[in-house]
C-alpha atoms as a PDB file:
ATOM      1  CA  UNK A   1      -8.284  12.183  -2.982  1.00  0.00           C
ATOM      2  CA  UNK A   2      -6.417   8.972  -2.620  1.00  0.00           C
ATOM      3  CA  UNK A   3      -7.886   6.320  -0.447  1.00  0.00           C
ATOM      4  CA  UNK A   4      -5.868   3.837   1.362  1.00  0.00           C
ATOM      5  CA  UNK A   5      -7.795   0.801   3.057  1.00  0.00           C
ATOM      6  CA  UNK A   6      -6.037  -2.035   4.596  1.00  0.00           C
ATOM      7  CA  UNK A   7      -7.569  -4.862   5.520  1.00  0.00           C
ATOM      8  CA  UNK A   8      -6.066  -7.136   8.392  1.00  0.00           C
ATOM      9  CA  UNK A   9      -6.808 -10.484   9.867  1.00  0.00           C
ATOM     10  CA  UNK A  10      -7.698 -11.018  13.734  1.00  0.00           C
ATOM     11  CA  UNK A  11      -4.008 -11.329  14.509  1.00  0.00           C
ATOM     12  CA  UNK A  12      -3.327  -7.591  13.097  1.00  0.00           C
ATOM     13  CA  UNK A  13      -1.523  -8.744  10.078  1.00  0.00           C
ATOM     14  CA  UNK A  14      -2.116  -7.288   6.526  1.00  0.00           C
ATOM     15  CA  UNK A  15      -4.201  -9.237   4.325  1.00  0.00           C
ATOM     16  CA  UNK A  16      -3.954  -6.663   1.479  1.00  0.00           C
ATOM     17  CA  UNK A  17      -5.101  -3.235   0.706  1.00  0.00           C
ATOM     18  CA  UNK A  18      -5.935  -1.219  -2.419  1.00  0.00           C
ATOM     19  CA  UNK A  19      -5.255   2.428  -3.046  1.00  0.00           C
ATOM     20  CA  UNK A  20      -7.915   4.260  -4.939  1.00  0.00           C
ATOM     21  CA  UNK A  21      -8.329   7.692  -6.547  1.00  0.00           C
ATOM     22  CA  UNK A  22      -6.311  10.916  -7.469  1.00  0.00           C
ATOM     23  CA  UNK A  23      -4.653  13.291  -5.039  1.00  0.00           C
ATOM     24  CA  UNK A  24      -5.148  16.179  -7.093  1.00  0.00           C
ATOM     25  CA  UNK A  25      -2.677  18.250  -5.166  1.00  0.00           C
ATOM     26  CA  UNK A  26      -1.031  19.985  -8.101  1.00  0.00           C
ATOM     27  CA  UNK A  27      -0.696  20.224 -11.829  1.00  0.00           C
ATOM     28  CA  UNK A  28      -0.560  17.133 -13.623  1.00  0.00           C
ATOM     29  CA  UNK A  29       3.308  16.069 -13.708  1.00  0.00           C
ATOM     30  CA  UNK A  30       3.522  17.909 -10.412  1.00  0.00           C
ATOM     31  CA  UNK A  31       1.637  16.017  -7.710  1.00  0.00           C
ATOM     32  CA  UNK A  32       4.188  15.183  -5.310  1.00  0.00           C
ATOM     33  CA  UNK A  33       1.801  13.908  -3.052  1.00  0.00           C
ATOM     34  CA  UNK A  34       0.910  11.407  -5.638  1.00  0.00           C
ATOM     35  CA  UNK A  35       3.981  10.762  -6.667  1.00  0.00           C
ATOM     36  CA  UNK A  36       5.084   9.536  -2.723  1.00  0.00           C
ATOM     37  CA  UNK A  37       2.146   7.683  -2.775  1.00  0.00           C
ATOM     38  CA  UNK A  38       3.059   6.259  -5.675  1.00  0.00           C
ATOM     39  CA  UNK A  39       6.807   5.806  -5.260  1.00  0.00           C
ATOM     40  CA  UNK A  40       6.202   3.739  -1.708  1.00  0.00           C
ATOM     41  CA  UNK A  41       3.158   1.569  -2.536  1.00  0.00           C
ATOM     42  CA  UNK A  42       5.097   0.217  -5.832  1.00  0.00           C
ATOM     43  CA  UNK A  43       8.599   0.412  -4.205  1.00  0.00           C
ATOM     44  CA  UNK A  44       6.936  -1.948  -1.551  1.00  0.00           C
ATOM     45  CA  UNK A  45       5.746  -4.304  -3.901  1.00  0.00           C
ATOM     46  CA  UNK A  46       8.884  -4.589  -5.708  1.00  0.00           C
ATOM     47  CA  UNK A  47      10.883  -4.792  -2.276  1.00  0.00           C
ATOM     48  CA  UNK A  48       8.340  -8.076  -1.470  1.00  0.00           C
ATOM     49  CA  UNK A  49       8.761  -9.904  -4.870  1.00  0.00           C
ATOM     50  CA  UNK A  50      12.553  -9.246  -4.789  1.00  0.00           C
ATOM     51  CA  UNK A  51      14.054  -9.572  -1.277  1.00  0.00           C
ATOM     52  CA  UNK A  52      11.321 -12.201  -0.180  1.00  0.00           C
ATOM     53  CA  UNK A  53      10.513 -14.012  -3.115  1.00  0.00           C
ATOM     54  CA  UNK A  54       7.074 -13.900  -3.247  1.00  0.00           C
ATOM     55  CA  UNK A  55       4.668 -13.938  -5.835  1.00  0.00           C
ATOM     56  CA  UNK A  56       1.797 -11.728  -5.350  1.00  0.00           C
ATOM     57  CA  UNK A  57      -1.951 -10.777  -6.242  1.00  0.00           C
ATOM     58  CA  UNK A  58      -1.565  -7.320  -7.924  1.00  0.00           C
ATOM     59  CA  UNK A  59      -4.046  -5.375  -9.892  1.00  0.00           C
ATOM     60  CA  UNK A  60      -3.528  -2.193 -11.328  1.00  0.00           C
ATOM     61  CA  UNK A  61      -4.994   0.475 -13.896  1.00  0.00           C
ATOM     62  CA  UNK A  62      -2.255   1.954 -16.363  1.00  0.00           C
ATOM     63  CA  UNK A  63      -3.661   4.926 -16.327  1.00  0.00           C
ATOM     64  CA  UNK A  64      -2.979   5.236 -12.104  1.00  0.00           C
ATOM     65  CA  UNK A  65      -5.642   5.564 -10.145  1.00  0.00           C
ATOM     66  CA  UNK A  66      -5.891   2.019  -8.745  1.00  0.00           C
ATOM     67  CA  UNK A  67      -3.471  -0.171  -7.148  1.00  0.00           C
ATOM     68  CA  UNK A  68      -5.005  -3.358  -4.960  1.00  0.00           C
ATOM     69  CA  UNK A  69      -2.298  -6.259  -3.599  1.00  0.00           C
ATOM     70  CA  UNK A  70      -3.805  -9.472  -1.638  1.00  0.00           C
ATOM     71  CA  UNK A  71      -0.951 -11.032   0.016  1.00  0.00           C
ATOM     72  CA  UNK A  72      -0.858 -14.994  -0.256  1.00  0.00           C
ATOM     73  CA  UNK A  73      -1.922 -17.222   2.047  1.00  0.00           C
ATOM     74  CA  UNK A  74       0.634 -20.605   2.884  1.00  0.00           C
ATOM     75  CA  UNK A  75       3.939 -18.692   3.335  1.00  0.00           C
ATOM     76  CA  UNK A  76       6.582 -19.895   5.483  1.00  0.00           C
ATOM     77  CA  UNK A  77       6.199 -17.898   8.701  1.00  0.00           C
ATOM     78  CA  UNK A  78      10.188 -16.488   8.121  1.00  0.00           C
ATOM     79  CA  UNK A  79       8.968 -15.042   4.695  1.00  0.00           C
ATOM     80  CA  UNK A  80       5.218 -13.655   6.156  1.00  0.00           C
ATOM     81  CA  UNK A  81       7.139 -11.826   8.543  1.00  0.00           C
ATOM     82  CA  UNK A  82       9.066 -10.321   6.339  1.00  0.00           C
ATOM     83  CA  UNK A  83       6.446  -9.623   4.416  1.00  0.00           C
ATOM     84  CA  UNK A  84       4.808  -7.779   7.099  1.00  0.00           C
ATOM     85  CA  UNK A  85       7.420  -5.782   8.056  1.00  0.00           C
ATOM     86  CA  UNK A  86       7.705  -4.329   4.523  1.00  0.00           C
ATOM     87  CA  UNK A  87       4.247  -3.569   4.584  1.00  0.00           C
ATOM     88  CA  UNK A  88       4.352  -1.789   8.020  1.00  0.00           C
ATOM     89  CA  UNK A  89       6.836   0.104   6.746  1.00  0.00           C
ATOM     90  CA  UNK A  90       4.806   0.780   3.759  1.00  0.00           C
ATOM     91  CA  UNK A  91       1.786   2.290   6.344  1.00  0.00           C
ATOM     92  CA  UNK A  92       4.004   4.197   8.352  1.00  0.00           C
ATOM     93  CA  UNK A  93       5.539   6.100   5.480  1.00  0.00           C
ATOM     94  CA  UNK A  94       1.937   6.586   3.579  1.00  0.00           C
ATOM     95  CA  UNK A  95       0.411   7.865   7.268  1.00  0.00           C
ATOM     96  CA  UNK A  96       3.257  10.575   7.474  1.00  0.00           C
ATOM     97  CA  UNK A  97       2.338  11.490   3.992  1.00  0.00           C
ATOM     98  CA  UNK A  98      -1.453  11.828   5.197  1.00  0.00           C
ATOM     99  CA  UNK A  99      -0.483  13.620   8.130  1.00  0.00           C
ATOM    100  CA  UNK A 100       0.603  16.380   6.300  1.00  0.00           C
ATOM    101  CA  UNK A 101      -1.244  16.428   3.166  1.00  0.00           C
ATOM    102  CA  UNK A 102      -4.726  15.073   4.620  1.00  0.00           C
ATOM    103  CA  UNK A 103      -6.811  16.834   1.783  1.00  0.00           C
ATOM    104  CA  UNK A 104      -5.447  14.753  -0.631  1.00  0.00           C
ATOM    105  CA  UNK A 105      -5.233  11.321   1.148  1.00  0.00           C
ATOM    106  CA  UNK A 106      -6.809   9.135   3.826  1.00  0.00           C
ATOM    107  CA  UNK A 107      -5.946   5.652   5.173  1.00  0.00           C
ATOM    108  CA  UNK A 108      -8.451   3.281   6.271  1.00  0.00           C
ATOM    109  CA  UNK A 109      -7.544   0.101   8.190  1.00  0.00           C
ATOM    110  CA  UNK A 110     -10.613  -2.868   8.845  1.00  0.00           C
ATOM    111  CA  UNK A 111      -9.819  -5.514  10.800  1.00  0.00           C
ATOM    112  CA  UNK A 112     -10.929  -9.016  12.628  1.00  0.00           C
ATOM    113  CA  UNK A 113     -11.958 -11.607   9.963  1.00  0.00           C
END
């Protein structure tokens, strides 16, 4: 299963989160649920760096299984707003995977620091 857990401050806003695990939901090659996952959690991240500018705190395992992104702290509010929104778009598009396919992954979401 792939785990999604977001972590946001006490305003609401995303602070980061870190996908975890495999979905498992079909021969190797042919996990489409991964592969969505996939596709929108690293098409955000490139959509951030490139149409905001900003440099961020990625890890990642190259053999999949592990993606975590901490967002930075001191940007302008213009570009953390963007930044948001790319993210909430990120959520709303990984939830409507989970919706249909909740077997193979879950989103958690923490909140109040």
């Amino acid at each position: 299963m792939i785990k999604v857990d977001v972590r946001r401050n006490r305003d609401q806003k995303v602070e980061s989160f870190t996908m975890s695990g495999h979905a498992d939901s079909g021969p190797y090659g042919q996990d489409l649920v991964c592969a969505g996952a996939s596709a929108i959690s690293i098409g955000t991240l490139n959509a951030i760096v490139t149409l905001c500018n900003v440099e961020l705190d990625v890890e990642s395992k190259e053999d999949g299984g592990f993606l975590r992104c901490c967002i930075p702290s001191g940007l302008d509010e213009t570009t953390f707003e963007k930044v948001q929104l790319l993210l909430e778009g990120m959520l709303v598009s990984l939830q409507s995977i989970a919706e249909e396919y909740s077997a193979f992954i879950e989103i958690n979401e923490k909140s109040g620091r």
